[in-house]
N, C-alpha and C. Protein backbone atom coordinates (compact mmCIF):
# COMPACT_ATOMS: atom_id res chain seq x y z
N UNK A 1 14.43 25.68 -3.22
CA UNK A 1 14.08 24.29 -3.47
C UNK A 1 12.70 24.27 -4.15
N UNK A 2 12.80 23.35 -5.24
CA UNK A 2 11.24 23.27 -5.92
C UNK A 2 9.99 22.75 -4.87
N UNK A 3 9.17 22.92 -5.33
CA UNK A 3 8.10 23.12 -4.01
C UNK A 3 7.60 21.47 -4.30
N UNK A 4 7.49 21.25 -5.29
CA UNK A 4 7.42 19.52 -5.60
C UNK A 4 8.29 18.99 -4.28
N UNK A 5 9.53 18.86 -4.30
CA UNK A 5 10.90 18.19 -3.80
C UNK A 5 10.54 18.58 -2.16
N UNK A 6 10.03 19.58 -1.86
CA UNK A 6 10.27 20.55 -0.54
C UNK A 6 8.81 19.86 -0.16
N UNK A 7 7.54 18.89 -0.45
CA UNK A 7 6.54 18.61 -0.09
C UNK A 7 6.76 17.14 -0.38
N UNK A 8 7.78 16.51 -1.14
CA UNK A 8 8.08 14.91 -0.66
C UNK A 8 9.13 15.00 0.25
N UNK A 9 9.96 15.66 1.13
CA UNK A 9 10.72 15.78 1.59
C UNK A 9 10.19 16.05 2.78
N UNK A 10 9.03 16.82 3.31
CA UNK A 10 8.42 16.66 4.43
C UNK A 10 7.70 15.40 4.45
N UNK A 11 7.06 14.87 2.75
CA UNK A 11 6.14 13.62 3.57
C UNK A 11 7.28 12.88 3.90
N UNK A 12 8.61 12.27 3.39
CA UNK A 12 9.29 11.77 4.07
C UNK A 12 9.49 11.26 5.69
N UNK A 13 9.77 13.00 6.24
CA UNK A 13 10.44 13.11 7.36
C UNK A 13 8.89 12.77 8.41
N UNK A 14 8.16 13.41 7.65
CA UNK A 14 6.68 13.13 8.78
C UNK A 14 6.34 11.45 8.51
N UNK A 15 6.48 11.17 7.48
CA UNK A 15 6.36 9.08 7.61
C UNK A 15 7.44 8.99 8.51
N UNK A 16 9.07 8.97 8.41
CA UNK A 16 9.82 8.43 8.92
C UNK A 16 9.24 8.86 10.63
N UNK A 17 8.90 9.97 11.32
CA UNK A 17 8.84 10.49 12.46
C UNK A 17 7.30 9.32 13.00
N UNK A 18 5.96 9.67 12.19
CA UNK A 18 5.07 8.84 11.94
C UNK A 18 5.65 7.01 12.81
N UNK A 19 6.05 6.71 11.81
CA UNK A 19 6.41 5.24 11.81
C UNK A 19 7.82 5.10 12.63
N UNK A 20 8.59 5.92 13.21
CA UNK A 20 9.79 5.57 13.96
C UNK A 20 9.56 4.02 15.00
N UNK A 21 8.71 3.84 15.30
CA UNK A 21 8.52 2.57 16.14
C UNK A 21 8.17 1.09 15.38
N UNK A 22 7.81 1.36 14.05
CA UNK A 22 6.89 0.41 13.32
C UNK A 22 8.16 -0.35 12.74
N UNK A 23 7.88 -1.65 12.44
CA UNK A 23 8.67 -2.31 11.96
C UNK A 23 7.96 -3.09 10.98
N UNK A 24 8.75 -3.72 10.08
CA UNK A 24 8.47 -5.06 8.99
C UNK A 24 8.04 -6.43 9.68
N UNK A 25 7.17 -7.09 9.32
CA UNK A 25 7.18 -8.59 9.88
C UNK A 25 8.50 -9.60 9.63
N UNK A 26 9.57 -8.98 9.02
CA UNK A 26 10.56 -9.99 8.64
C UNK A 26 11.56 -10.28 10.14
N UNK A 27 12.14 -11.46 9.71
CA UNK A 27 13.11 -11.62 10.87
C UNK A 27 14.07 -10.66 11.07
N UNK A 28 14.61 -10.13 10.26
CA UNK A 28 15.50 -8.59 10.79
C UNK A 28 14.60 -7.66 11.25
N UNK A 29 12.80 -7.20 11.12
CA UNK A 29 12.30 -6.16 11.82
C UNK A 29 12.92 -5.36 10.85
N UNK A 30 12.62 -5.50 9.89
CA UNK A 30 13.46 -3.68 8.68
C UNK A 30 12.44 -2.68 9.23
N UNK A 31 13.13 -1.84 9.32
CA UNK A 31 12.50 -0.73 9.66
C UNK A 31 11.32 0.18 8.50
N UNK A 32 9.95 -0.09 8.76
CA UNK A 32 8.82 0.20 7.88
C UNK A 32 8.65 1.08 6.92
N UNK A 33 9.93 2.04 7.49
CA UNK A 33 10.38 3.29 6.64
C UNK A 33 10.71 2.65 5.39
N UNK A 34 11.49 1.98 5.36
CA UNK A 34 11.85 1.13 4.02
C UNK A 34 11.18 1.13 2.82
N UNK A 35 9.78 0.61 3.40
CA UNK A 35 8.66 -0.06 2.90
C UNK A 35 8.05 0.78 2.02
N UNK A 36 7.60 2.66 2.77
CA UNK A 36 7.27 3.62 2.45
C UNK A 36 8.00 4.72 1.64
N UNK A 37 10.04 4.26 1.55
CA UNK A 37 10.54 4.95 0.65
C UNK A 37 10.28 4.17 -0.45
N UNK A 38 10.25 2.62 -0.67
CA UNK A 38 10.09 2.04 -1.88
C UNK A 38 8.68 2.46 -2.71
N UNK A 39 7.88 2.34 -2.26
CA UNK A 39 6.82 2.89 -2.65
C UNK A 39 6.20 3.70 -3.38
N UNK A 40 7.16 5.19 -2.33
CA UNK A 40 7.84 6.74 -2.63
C UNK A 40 8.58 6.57 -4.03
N UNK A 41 9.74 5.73 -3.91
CA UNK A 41 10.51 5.77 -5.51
C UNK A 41 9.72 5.17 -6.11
N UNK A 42 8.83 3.60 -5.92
CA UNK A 42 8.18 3.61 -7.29
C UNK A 42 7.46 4.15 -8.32
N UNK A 43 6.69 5.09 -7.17
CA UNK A 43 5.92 6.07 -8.62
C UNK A 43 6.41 7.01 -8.89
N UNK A 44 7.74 7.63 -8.32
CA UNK A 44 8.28 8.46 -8.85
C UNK A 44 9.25 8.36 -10.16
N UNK A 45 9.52 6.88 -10.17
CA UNK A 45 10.27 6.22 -11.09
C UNK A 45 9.40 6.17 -12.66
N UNK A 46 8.04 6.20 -12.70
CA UNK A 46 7.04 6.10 -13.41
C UNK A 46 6.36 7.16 -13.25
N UNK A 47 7.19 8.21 -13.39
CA UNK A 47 6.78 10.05 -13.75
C UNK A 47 5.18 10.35 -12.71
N UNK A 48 5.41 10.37 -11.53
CA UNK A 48 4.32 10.26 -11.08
C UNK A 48 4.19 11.20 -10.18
N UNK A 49 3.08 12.52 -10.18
CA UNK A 49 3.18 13.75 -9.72
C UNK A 49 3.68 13.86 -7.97
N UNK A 50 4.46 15.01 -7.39
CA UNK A 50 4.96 14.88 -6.32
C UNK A 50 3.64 14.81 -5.01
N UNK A 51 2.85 15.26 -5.14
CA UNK A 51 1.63 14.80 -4.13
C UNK A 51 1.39 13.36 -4.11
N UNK A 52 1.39 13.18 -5.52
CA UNK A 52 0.96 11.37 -5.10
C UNK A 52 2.40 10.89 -4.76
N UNK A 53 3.91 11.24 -5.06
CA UNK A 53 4.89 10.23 -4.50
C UNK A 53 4.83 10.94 -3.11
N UNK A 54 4.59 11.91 -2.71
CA UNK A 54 4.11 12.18 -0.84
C UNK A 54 3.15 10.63 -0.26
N UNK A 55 2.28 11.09 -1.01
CA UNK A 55 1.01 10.41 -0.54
C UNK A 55 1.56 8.84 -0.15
N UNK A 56 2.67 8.45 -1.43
CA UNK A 56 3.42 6.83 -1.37
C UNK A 56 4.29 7.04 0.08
N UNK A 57 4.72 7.65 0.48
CA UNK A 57 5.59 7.90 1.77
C UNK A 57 4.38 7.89 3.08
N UNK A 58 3.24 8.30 2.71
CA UNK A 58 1.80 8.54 3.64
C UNK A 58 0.81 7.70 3.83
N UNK A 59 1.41 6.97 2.35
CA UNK A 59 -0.29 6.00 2.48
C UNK A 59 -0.50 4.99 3.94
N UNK A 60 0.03 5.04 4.32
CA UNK A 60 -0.35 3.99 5.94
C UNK A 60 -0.46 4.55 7.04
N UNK A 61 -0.23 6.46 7.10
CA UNK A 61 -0.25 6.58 8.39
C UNK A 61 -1.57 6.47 9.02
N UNK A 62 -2.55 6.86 8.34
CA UNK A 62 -3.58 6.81 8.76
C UNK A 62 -4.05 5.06 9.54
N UNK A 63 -3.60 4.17 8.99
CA UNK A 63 -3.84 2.65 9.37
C UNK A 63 -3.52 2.65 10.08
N UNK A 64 -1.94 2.80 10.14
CA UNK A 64 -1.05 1.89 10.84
C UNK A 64 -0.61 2.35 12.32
N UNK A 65 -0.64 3.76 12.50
CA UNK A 65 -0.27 4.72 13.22
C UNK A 65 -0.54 5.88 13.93
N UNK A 66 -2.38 5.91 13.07
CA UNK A 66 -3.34 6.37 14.11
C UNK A 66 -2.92 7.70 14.10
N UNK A 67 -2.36 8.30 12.69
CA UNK A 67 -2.77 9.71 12.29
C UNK A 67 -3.75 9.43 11.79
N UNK A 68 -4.82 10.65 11.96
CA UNK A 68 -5.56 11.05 11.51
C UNK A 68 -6.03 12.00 10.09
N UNK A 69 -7.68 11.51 9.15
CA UNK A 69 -7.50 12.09 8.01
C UNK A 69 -7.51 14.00 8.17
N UNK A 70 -8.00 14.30 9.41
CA UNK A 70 -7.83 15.52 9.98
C UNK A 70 -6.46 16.12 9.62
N UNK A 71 -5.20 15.23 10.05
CA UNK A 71 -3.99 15.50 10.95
C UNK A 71 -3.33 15.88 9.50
N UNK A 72 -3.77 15.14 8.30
CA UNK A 72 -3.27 14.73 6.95
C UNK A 72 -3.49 16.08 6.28
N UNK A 73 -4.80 16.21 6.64
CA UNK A 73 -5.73 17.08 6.18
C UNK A 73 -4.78 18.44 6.09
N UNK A 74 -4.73 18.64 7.67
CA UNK A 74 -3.88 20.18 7.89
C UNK A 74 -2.51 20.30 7.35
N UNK A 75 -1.75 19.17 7.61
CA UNK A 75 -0.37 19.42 7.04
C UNK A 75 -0.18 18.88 5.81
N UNK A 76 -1.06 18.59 4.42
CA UNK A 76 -0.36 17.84 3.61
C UNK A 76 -1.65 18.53 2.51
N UNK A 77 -2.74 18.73 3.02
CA UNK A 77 -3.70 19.41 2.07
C UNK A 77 -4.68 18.27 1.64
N UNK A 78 -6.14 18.27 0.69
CA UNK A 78 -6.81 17.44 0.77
C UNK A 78 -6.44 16.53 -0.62
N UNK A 79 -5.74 16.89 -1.32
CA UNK A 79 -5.26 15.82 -2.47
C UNK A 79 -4.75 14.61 -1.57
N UNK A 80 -3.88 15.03 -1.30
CA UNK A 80 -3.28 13.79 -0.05
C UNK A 80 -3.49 13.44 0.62
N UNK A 81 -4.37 13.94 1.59
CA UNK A 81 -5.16 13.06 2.46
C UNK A 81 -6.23 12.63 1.75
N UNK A 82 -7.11 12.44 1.03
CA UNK A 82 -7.44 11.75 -0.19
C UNK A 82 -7.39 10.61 -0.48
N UNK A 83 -5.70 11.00 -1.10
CA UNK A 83 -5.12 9.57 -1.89
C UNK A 83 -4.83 8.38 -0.72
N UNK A 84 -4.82 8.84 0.51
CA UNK A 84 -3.91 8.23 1.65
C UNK A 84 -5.53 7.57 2.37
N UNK A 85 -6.53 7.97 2.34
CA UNK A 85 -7.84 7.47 2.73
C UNK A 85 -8.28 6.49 1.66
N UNK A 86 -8.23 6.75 0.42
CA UNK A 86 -8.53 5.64 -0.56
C UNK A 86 -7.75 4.52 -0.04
N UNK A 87 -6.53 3.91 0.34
CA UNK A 87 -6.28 2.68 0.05
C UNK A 87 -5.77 2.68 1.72
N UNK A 88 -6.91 3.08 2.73
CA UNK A 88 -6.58 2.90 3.97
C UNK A 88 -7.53 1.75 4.35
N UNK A 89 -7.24 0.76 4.85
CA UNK A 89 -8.11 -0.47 5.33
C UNK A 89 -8.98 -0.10 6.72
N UNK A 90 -10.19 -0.73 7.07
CA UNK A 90 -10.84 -0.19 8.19
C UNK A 90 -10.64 -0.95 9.61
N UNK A 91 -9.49 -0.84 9.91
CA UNK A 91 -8.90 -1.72 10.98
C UNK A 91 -9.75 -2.15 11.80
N UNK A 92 -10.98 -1.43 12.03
CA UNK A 92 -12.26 -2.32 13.18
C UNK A 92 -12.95 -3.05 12.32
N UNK A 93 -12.90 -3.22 10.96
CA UNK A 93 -13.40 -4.77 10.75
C UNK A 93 -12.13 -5.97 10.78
N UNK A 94 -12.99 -7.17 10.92
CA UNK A 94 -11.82 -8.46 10.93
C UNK A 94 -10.85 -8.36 9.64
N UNK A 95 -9.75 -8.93 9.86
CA UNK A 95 -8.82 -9.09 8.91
C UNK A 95 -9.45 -9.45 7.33
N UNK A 96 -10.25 -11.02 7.59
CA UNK A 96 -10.98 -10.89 6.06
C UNK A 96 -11.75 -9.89 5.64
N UNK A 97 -12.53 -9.55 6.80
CA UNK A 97 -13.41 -8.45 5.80
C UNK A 97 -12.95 -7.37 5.45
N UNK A 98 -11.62 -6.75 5.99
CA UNK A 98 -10.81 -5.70 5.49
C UNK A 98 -10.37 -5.84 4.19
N UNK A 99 -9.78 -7.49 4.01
CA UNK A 99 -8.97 -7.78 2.64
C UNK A 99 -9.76 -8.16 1.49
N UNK A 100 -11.04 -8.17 2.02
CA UNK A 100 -12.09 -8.89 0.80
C UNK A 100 -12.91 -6.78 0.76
N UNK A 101 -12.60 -5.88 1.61
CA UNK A 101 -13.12 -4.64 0.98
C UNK A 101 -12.53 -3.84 0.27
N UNK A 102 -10.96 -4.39 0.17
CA UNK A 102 -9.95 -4.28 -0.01
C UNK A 102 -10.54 -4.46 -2.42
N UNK A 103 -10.62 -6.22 -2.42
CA UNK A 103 -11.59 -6.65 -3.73
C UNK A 103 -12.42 -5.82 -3.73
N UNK A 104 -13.15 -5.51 -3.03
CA UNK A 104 -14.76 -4.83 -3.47
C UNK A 104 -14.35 -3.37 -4.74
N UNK A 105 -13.22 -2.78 -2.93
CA UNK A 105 -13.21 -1.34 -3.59
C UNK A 105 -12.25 -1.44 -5.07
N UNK A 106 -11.63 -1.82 -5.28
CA UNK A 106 -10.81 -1.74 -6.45
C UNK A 106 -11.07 -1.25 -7.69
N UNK A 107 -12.18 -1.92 -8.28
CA UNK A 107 -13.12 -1.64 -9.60
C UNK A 107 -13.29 -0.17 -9.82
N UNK A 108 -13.43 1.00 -8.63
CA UNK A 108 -14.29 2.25 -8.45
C UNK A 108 -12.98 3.24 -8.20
N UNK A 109 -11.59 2.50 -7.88
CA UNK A 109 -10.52 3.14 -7.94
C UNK A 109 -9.94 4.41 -8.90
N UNK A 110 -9.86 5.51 -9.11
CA UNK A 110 -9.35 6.47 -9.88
C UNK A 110 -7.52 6.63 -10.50
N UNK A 111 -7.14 6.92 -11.55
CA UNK A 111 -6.12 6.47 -11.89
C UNK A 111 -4.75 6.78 -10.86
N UNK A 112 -5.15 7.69 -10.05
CA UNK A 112 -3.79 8.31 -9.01
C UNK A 112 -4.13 7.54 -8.07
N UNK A 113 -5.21 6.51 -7.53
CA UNK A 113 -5.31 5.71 -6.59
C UNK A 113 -4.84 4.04 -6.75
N UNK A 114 -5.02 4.08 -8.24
CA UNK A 114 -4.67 2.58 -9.03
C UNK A 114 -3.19 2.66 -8.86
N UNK A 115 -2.41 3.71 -9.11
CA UNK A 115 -0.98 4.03 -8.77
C UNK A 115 -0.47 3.34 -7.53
N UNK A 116 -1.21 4.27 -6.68
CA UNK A 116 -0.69 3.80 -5.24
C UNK A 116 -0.81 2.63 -4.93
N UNK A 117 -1.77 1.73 -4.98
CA UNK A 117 -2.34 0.95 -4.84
C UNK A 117 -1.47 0.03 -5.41
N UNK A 118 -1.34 0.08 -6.94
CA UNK A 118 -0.28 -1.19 -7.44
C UNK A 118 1.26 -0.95 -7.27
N UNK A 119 1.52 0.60 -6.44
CA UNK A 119 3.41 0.68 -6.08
C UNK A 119 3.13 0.06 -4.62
N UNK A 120 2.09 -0.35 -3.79
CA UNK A 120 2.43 -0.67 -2.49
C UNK A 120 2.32 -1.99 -2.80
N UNK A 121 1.21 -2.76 -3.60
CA UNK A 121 1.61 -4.48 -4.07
C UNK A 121 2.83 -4.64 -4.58
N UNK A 122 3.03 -4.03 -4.81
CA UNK A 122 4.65 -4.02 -5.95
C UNK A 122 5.56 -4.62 -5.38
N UNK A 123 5.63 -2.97 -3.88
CA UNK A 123 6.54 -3.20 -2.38
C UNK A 123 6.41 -4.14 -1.67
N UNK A 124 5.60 -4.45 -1.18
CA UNK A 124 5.11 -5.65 -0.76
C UNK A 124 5.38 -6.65 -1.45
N UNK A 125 5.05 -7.08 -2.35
CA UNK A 125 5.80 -8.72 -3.23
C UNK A 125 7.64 -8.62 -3.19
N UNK A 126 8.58 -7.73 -3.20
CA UNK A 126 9.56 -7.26 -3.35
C UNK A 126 9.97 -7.68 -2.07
N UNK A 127 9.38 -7.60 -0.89
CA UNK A 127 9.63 -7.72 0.29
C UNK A 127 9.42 -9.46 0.71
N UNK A 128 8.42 -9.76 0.19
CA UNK A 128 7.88 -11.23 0.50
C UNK A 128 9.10 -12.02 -0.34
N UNK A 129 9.58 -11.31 -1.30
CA UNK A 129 10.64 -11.70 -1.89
C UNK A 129 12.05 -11.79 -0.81
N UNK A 130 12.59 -10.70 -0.95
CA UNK A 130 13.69 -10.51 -0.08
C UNK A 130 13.52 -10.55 1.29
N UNK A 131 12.87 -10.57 1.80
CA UNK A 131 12.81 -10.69 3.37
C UNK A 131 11.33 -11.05 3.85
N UNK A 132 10.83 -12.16 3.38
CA UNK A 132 9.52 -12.79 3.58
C UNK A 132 9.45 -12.49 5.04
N UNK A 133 7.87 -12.33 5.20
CA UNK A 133 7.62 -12.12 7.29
C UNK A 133 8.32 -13.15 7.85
N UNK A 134 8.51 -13.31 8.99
CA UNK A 134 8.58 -14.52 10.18
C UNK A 134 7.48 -15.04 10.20
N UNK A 135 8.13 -16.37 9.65
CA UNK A 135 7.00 -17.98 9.87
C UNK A 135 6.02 -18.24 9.10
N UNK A 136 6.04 -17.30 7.91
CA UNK A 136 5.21 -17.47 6.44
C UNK A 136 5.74 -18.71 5.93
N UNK A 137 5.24 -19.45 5.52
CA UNK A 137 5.64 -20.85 4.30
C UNK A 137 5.00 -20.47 3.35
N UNK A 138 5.19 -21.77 2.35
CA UNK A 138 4.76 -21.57 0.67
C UNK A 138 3.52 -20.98 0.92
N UNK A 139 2.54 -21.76 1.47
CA UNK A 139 1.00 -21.35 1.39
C UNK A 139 0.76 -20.09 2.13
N UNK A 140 1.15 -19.53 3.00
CA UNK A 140 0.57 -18.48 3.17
C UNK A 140 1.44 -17.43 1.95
N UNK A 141 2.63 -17.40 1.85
CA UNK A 141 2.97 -16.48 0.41
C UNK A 141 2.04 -16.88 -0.11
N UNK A 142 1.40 -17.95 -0.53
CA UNK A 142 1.02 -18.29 -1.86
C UNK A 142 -0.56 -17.42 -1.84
N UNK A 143 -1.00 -17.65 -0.22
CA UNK A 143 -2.74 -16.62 0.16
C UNK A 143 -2.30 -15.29 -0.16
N UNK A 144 -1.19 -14.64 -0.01
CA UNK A 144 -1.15 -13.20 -0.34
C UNK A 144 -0.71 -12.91 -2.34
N UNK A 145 0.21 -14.07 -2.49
CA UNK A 145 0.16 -13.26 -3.44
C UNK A 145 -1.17 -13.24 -4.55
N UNK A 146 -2.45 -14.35 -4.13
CA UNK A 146 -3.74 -14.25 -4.69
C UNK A 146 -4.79 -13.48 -4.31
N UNK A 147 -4.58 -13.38 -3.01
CA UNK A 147 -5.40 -11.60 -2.66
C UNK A 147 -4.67 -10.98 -3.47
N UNK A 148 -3.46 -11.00 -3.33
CA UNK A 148 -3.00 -9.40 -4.17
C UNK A 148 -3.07 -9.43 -5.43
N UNK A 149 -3.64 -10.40 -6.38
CA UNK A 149 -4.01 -10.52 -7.69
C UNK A 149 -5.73 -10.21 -8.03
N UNK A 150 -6.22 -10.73 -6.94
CA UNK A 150 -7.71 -10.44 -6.97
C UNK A 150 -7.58 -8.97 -7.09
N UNK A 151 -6.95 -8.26 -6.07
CA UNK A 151 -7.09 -6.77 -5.89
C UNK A 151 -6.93 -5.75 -7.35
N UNK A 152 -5.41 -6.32 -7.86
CA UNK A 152 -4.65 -5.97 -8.73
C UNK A 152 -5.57 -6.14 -10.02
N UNK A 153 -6.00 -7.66 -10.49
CA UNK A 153 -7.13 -7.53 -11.46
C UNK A 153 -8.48 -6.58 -11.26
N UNK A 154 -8.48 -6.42 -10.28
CA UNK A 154 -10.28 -5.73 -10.60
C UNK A 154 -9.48 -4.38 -10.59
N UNK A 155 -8.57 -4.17 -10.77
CA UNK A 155 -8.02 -2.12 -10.74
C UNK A 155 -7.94 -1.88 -12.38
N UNK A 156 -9.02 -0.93 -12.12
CA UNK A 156 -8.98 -0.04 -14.03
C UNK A 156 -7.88 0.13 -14.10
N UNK A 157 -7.62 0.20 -15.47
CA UNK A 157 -6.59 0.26 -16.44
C UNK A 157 -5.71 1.53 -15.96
N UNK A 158 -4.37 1.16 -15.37
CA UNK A 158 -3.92 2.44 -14.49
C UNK A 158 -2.22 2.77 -15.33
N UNK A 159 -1.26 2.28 -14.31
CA UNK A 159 -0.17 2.86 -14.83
C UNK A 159 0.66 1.64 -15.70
N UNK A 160 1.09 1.49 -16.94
CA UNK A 160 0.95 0.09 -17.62
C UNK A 160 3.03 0.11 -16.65
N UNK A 161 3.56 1.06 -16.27
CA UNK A 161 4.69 0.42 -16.21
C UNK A 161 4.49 -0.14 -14.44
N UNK A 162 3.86 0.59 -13.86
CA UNK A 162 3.60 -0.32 -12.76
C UNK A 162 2.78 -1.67 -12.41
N UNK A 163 2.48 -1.70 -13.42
CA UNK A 163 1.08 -2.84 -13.90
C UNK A 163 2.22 -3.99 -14.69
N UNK A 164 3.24 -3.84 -14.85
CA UNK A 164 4.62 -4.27 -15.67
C UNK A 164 5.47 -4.73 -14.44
N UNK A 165 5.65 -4.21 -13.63
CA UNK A 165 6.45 -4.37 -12.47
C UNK A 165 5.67 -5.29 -11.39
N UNK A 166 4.51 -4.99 -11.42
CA UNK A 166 3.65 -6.07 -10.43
C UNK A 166 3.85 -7.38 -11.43
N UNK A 167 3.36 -7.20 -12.48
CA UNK A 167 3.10 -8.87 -12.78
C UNK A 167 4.46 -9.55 -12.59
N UNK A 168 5.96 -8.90 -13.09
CA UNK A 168 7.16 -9.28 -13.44
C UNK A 168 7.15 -10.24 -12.10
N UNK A 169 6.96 -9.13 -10.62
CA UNK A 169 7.47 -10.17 -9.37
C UNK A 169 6.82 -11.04 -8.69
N UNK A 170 5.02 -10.52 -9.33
CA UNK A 170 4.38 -12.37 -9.08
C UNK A 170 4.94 -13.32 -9.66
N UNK A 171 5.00 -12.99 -11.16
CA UNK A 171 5.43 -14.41 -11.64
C UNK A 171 6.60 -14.90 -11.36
N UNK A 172 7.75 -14.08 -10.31
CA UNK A 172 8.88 -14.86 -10.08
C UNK A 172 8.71 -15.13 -8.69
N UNK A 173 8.01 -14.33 -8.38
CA UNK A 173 7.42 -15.35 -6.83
C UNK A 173 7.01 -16.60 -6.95
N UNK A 174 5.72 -16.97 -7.61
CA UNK A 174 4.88 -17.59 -8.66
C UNK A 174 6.04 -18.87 -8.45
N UNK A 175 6.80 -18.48 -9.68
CA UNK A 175 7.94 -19.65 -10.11
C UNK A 175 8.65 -20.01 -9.01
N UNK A 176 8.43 -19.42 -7.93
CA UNK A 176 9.26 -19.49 -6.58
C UNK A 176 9.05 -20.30 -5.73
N UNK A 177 7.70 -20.86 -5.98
CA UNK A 177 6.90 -21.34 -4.84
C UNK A 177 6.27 -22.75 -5.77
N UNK A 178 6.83 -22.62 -7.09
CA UNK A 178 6.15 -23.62 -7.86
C UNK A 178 4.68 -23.57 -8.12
N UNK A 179 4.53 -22.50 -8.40
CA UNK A 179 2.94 -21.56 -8.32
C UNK A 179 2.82 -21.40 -10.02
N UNK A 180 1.28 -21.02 -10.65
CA UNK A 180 1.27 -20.30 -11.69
C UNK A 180 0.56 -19.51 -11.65
């Protein structure tokens, strides 16, 4: 097995093992894995080296699940634990100040981090799409999908087909909500 395929194939199984308890905010509870294969295929879909489509299967354990950049460190090497610390939020600050460091950092982003970064907005709008959280209305879609534009604008000039795919499902969110 190519050693590419044989190192997204463990980040796989270590997200899916990772996240076995975690769920989606939607009313079915999709299972989070979901979230992290879409992610996984988006940048792989947009020729995107196999460490960073690992890293798309990884980027949350550290948040969400209380692996560690140590834990990343040993089994995945420091490219990837890396990419997976760049777009990790600092869960002991409050929610705004996470999502407004969230704006800050963007600008200083590197092009394999702008990747990740705009395949997990991507996933995320895709989701708010098809299976919006439990008990979101227009306006709160409408607060995320403008954080996630603040974020998305201040990111250097990164991958133009994922930068193609984000705008496509704001603006049909956008049109969704009677938004522009």
């Amino acid at each position: 097995m190519d050693q590419g395929l044989r190192l997204v194939v463990r980040a796989a199984e270590y997200a899916a093992r990772a996240h076995a308890r975690h769920r989606r905010k939607d009313v079915d509870q999709t299972p989070y894995i979901n979230h992290l294969a879409h992610v996984a295929r988006l940048l792989a879909e947009v020729g995107c080296d196999a460490e960073l489509v690992a890293a798309g299967y990884l980027h949350d354990t550290i948040e969400d699940v209380r692996v560690t950049y140590e834990e990343l460190l040993a089994e995945f090497g420091q490219d990837i634990a890396d990419l997976v610390l760049a777009v990790t939020d600092d869960k002991s600050l409050r929610w705004q100040l996470r999502k407004q460091a969230q704006i800050d950092h963007a600008a200083g982003s590197p092009p394999r981090v702008v990747a990740l970064k705009l395949a997990d907005k991507v996933s995320n709008l895709y989701s708010i799409r098809d299976t919006p959280p439990h008990g979101w209305d227009t306006a709160e879609i409408r607060k995320y999908i403008d954080w996630a534009h603040e974020v998305v604008s201040r990111l250097p000039e990164g991958n133009a087909e994922l930068l193609a795919q984000y705008e496509g499902i704001r603006a049909e969110l956008l049109a969704g909500i009677g938004g522009s």
